[in-house]
N, C-alpha and C. Protein backbone atom coordinates (compact mmCIF):
# COMPACT_ATOMS: atom_id res chain seq x y z
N UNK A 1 -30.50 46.73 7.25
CA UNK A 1 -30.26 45.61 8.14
C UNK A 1 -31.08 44.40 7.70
N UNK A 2 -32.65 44.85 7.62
CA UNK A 2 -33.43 43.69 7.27
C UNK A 2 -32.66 43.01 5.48
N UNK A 3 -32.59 43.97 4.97
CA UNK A 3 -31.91 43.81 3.41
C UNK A 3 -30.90 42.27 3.72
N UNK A 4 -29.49 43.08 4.50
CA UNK A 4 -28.43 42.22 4.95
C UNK A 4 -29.32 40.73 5.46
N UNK A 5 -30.12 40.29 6.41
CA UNK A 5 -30.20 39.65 6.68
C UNK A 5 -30.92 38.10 5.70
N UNK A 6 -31.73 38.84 5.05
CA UNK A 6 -32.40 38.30 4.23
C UNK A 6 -31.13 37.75 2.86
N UNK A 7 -30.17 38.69 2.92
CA UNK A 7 -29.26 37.72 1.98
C UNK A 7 -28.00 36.90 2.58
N UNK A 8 -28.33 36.53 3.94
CA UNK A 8 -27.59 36.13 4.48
C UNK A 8 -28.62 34.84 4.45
N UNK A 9 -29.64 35.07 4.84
CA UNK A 9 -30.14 33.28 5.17
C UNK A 9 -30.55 33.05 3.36
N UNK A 10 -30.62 33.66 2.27
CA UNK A 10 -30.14 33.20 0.66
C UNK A 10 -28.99 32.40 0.44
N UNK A 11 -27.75 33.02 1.19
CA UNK A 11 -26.96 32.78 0.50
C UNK A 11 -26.67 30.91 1.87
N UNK A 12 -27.02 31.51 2.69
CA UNK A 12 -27.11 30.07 3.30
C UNK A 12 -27.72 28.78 3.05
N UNK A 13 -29.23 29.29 2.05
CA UNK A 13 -29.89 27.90 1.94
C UNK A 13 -28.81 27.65 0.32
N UNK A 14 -28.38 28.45 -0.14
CA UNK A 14 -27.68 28.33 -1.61
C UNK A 14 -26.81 27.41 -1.19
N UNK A 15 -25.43 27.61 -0.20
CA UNK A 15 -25.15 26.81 0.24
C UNK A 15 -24.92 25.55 1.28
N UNK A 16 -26.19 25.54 1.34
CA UNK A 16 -27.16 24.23 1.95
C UNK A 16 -27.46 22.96 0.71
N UNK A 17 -27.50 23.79 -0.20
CA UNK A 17 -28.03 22.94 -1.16
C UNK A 17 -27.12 22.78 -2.20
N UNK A 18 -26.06 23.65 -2.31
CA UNK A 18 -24.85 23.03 -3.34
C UNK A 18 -24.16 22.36 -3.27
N UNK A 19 -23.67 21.62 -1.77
CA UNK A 19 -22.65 21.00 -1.60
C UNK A 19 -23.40 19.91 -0.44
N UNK A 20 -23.33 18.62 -1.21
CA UNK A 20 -23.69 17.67 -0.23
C UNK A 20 -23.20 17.11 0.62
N UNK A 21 -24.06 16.26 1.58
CA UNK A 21 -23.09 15.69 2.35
C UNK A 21 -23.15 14.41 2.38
N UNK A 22 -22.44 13.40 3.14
CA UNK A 22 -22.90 11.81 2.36
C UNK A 22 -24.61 11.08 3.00
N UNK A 23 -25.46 12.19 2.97
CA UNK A 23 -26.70 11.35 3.34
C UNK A 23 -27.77 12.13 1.62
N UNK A 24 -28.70 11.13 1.79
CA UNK A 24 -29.29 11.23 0.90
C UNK A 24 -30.54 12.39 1.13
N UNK A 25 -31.57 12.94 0.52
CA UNK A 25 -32.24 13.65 0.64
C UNK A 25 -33.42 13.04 1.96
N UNK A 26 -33.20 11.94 1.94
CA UNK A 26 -33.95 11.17 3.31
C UNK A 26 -32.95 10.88 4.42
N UNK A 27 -32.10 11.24 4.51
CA UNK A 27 -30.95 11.01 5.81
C UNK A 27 -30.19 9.58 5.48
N UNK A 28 -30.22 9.01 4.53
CA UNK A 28 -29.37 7.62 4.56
C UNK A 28 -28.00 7.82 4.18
N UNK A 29 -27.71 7.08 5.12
CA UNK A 29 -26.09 7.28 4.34
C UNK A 29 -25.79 6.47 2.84
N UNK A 30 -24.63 7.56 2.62
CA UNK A 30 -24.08 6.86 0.97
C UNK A 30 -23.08 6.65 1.37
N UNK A 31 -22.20 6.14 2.20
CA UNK A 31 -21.01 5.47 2.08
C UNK A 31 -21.22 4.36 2.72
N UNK A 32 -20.09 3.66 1.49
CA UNK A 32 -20.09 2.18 1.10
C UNK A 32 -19.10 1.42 1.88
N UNK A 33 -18.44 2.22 2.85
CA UNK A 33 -17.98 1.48 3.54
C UNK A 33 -17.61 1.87 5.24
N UNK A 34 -17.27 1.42 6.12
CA UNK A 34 -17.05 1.82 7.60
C UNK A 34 -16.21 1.81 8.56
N UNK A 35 -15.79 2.42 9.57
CA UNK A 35 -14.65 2.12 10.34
C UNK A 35 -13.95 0.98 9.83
N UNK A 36 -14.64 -0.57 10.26
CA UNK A 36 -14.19 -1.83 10.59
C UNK A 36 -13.88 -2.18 8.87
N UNK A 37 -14.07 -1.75 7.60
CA UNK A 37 -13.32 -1.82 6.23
C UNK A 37 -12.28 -1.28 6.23
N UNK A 38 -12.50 0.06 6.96
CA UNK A 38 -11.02 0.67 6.48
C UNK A 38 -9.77 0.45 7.89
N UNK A 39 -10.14 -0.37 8.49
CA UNK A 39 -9.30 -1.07 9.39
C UNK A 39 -8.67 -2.52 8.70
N UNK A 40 -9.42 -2.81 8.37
CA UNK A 40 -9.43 -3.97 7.82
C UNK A 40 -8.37 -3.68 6.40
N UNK A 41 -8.39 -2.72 5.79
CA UNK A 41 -7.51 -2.50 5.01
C UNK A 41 -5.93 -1.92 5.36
N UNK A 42 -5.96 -1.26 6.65
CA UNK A 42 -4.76 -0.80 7.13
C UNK A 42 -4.06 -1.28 8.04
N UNK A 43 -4.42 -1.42 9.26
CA UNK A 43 -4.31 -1.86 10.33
C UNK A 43 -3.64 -3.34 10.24
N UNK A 44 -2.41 -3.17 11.50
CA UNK A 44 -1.64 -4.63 11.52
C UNK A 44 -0.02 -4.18 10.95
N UNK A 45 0.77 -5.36 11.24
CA UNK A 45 2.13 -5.10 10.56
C UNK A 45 2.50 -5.18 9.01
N UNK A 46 2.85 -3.93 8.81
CA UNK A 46 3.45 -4.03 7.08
C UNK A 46 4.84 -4.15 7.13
N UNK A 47 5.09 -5.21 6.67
CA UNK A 47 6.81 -5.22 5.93
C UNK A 47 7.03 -4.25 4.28
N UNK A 48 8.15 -4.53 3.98
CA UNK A 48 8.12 -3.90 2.68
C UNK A 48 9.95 -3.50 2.47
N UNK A 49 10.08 -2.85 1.26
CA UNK A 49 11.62 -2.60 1.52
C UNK A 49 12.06 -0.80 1.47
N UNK A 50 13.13 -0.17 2.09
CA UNK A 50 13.47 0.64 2.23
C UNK A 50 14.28 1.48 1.78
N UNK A 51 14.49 2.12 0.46
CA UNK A 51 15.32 2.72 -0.32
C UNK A 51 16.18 3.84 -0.04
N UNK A 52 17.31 4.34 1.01
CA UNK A 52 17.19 5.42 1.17
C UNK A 52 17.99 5.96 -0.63
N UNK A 53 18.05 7.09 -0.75
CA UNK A 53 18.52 7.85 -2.02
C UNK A 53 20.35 7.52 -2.08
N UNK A 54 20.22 6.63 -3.30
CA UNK A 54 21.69 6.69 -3.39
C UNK A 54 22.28 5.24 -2.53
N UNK A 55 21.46 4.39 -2.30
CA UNK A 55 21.51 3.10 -1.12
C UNK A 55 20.77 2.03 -1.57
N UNK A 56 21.37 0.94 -0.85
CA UNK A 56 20.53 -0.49 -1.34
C UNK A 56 19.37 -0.34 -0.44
N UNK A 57 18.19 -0.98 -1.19
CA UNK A 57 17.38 -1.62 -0.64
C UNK A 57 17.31 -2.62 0.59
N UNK A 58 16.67 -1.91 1.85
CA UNK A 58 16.76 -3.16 2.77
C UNK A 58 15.07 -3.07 3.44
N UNK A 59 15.15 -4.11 4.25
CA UNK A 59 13.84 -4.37 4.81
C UNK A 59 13.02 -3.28 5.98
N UNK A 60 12.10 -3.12 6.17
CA UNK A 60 11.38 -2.25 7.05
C UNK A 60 9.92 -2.63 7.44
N UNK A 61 9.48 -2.95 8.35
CA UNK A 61 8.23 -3.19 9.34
C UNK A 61 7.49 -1.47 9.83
N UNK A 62 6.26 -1.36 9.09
CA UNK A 62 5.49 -0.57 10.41
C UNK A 62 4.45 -1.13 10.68
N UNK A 63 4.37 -0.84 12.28
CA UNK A 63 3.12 -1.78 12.65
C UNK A 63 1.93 -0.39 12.85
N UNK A 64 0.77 -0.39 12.39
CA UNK A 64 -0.38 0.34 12.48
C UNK A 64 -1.49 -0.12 13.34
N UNK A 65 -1.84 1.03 13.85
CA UNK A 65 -3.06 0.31 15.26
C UNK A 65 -3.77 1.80 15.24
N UNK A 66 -4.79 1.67 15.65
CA UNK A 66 -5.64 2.57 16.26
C UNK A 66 -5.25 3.15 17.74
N UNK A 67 -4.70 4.49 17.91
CA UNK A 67 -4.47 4.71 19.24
C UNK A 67 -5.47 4.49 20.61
N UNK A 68 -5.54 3.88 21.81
CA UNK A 68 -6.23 4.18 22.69
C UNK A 68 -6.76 5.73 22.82
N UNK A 69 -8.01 5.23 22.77
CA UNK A 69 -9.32 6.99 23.30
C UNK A 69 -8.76 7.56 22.16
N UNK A 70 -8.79 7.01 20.56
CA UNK A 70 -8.80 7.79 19.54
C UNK A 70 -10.53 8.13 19.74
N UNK A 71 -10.40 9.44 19.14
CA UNK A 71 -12.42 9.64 19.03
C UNK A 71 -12.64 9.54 17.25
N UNK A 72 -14.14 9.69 17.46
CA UNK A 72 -14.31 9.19 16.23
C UNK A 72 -14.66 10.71 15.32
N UNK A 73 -14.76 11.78 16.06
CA UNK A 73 -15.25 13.31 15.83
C UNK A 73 -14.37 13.80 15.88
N UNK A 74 -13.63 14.94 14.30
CA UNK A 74 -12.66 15.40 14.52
C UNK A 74 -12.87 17.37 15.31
N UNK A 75 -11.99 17.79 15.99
CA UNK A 75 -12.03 19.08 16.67
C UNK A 75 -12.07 19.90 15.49
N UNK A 76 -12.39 20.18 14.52
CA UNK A 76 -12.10 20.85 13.59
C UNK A 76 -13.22 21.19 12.14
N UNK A 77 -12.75 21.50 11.84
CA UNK A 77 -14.03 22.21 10.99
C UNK A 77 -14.02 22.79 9.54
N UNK A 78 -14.49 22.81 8.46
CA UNK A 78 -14.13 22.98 7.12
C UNK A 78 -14.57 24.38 6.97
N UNK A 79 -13.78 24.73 5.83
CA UNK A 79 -14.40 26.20 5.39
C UNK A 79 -14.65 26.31 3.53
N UNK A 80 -15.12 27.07 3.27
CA UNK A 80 -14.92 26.98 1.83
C UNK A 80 -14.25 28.63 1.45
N UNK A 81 -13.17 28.72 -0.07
CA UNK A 81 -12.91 29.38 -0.50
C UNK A 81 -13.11 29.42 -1.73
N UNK A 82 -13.08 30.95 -2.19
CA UNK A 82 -13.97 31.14 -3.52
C UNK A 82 -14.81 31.73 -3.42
N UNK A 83 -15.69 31.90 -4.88
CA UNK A 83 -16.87 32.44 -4.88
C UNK A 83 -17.24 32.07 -5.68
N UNK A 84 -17.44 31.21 -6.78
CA UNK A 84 -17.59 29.96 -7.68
C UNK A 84 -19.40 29.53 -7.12
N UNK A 85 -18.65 29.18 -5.78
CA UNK A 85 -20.12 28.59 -5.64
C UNK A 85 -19.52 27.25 -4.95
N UNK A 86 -20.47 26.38 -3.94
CA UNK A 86 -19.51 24.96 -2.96
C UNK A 86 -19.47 23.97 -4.08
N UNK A 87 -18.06 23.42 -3.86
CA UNK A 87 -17.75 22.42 -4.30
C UNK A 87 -17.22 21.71 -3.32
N UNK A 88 -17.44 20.35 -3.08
CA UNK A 88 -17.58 19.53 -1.80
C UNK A 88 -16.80 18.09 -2.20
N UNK A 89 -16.26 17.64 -1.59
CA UNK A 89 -15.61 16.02 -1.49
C UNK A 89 -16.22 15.35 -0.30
N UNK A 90 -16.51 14.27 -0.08
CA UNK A 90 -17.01 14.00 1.52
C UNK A 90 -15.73 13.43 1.94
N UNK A 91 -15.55 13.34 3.06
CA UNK A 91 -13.86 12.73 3.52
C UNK A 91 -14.24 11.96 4.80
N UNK A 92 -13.46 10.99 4.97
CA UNK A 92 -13.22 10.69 6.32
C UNK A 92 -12.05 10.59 7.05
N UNK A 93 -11.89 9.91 8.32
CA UNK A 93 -10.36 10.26 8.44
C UNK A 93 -10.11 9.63 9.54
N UNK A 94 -9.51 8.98 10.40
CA UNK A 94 -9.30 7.93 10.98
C UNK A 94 -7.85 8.31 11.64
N UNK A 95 -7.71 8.52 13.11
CA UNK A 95 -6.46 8.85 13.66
C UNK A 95 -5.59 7.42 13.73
N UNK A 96 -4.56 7.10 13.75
CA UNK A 96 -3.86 5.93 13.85
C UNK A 96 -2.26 6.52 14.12
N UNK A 97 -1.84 5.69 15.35
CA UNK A 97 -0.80 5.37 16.11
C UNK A 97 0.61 4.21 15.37
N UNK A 98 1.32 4.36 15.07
CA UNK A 98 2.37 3.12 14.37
C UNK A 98 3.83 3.04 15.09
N UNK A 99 4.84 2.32 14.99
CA UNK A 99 5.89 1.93 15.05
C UNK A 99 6.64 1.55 14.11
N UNK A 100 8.18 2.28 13.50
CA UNK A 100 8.50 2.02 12.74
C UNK A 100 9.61 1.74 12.43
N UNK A 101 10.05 0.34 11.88
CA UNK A 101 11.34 -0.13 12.31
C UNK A 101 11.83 -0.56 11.17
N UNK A 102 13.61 0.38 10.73
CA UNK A 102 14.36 0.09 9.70
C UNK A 102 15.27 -0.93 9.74
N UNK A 103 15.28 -1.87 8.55
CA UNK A 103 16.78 -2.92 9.12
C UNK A 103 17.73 -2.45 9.13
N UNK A 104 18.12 -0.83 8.31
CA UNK A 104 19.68 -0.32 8.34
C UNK A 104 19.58 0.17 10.06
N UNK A 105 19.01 0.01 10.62
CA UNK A 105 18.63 0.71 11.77
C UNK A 105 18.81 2.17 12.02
N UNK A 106 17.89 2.92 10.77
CA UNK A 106 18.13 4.49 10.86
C UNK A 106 16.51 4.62 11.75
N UNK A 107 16.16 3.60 12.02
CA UNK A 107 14.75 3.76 12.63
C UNK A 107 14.95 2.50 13.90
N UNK A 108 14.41 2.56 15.03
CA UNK A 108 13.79 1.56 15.83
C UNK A 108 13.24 1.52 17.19
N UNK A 109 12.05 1.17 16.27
CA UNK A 109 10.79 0.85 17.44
C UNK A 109 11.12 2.65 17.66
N UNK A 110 11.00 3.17 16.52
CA UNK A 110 10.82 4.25 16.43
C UNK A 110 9.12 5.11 16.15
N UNK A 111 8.21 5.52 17.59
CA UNK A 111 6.92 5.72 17.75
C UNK A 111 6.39 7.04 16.45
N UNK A 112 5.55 7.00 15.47
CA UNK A 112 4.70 7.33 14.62
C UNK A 112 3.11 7.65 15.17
N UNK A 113 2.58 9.02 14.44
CA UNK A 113 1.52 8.94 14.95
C UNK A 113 0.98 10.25 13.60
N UNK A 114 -0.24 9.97 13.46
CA UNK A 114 -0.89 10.73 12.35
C UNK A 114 -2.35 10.21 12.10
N UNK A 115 -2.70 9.96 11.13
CA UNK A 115 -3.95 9.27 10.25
C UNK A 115 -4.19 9.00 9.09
N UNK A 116 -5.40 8.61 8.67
CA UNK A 116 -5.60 8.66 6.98
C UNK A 116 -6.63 9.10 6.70
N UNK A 117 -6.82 9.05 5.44
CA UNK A 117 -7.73 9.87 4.92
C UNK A 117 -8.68 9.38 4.32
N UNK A 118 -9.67 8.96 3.72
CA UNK A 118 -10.40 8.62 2.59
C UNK A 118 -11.37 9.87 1.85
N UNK A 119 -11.09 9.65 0.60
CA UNK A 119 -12.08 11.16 0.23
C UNK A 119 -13.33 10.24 -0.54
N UNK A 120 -14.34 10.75 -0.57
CA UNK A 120 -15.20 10.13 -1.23
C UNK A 120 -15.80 8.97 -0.26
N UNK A 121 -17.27 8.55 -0.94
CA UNK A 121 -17.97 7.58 -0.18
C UNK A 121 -17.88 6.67 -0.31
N UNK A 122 -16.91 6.28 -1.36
CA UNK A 122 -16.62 4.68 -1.63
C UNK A 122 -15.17 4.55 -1.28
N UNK A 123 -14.55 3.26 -0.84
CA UNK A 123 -13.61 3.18 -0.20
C UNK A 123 -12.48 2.44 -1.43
N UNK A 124 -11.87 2.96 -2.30
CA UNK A 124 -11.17 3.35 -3.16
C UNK A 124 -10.16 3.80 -3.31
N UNK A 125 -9.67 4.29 -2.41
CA UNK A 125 -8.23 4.97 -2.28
C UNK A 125 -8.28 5.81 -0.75
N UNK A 126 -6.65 5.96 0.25
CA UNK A 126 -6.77 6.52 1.15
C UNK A 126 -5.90 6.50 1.37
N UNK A 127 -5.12 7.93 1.90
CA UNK A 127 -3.73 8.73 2.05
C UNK A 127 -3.46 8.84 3.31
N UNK A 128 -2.53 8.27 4.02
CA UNK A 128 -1.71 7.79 5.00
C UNK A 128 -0.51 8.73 5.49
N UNK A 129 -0.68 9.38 6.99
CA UNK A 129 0.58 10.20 6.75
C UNK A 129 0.43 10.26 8.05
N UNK A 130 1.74 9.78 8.93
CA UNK A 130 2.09 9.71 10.54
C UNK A 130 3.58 10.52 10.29
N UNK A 131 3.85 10.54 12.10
CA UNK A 131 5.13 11.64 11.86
C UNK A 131 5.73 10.96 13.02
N UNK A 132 6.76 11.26 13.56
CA UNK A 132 7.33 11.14 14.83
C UNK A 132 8.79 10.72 14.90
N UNK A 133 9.64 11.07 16.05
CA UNK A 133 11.01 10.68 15.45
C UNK A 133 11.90 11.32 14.61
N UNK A 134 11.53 12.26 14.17
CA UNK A 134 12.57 12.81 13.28
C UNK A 134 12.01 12.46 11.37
N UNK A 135 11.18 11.63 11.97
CA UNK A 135 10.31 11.40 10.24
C UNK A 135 9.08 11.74 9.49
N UNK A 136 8.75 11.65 8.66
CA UNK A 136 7.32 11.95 8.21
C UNK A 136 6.81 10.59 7.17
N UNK A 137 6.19 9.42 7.47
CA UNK A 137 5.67 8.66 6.56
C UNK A 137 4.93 8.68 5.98
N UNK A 138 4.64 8.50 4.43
CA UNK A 138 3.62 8.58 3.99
C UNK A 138 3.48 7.63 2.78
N UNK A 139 2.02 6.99 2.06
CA UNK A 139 1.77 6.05 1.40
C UNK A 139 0.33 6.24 1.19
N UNK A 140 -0.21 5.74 -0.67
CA UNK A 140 -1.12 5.94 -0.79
C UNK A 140 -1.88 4.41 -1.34
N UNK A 141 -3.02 4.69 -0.69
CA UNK A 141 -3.40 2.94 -1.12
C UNK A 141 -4.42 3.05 -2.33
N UNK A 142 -4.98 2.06 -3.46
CA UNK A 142 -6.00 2.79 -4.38
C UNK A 142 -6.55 1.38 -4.88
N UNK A 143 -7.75 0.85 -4.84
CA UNK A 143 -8.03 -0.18 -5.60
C UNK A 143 -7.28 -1.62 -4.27
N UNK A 144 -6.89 -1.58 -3.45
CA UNK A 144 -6.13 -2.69 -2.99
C UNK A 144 -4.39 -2.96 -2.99
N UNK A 145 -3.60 -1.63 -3.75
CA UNK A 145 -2.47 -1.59 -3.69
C UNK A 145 -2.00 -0.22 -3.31
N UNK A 146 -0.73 -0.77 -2.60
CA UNK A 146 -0.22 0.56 -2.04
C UNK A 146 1.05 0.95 -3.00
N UNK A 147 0.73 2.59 -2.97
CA UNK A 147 2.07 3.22 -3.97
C UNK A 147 2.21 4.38 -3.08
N UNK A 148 2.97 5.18 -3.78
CA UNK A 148 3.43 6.46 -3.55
C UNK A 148 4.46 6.29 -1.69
N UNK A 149 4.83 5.23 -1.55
CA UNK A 149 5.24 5.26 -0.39
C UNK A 149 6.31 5.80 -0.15
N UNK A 150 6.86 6.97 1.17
CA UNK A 150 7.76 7.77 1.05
C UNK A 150 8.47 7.76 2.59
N UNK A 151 9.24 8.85 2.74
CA UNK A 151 9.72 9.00 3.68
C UNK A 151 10.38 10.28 3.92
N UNK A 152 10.53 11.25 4.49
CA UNK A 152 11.02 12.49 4.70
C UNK A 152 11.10 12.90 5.73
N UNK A 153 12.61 13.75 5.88
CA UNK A 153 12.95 14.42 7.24
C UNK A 153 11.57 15.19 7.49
N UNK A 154 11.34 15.98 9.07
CA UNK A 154 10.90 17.01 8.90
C UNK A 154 10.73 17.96 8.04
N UNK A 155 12.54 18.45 7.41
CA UNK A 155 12.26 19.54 7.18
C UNK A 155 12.45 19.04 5.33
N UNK A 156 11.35 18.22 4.80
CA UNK A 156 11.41 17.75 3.44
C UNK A 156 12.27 16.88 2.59
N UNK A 157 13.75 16.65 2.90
CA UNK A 157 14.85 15.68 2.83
C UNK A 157 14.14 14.63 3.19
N UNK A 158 14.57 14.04 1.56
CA UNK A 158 13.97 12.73 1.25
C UNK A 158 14.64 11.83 1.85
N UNK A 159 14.26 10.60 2.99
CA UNK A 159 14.79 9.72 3.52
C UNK A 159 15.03 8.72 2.98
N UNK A 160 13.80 7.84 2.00
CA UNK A 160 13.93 6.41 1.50
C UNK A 160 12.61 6.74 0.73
N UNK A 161 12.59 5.67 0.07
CA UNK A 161 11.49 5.59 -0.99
C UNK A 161 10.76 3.64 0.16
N UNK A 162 9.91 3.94 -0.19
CA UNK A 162 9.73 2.40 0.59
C UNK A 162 8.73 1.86 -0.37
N UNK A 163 7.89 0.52 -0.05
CA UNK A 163 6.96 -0.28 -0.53
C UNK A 163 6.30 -1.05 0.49
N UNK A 164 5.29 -1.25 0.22
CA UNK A 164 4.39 -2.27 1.08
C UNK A 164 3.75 -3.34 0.60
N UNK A 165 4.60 -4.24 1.36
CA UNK A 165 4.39 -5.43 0.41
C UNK A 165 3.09 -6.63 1.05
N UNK A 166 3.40 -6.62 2.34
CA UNK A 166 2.79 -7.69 2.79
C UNK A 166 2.31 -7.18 4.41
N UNK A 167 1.31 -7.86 4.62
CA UNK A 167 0.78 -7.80 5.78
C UNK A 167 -0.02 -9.19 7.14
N UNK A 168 0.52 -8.35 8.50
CA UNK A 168 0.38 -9.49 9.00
C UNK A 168 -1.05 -8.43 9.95
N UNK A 169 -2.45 -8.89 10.20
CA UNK A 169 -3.47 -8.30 11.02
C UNK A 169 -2.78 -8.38 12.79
């Protein structure tokens, strides 16, 4: 028993100490950026255009907001797999509420809801993915431009390819 226990609080300080978290060995934080940046990068109306497969290009608006009594603490909790030993990303993640409206009108004022992501402590790239309606949106931003922007049924049926072009706060 005593054996067991003793390699239980080992293998705990082992991984205490392999996988960091974003404060420094004195408690400071290392990330370079905060809520009000990565609002500042998302948040507000995006236009852009709407490809479905096999179709012209037409116009599309989603507007992004922060939901009322979003919290800032997610219910949830990480685990690690393996036996390698921790390997760690720091992440953040930000719930957000949208509206999303197609000019072919296969969408309108059609309600979205999901979040994003940022991995890492510098604010560099961050993966975007709301649902609602019958859709799944998603778009990746990196450096100040957005790519990978998509669209899919529920059940994976590709809807449109989109872009994000411009924004109004």
């Amino acid at each position: 028993m005593r054996a067991a226990f003793l390699s239980l609080c080992v293998s705990a300080s082992l991984l205490a100490l392999g996988c960091s978290s974003a404060e420094d060995s004195e408690g400071a934080e290392l990330y370079s950026y905060g809520a009000g940046d990565v609002e500042q990068a998302v948040l507000g109306t995006w236009t852009g255009t709407w490809t479905p497969p096999g179709g012209a290009a037409g116009a599309f608006t989603v507007q992004l907001a922060r939901p009322a009594g979003a919290t800032t603490r997610p219910a949830c909790g990480n685990r690690e797999l393996g036996t390698l030993g921790p390997a760690c990303i720091d992440m953040s993640s930000m719930t957000l509420a949208g509206v999303l409206d197609v000019e072919d009108g296969s969408f309108t004022a059609a309600p979205i809801s999901g979040g994003l992501t940022v991995p890492g402590t510098e604010l560099t790239e961050l993966f975007l993915s709301l649902e609602g309606a019958g859709v799944r949106w998603s778009a990746e931003w990196a450096r100040g431009a957005w790519t990978g922007c998509r669209a899919n049924a529920l059940d994976g049926t590709t809807l449109a390819a989109c872009t994000l072009a411009a924004r109004a706060p």
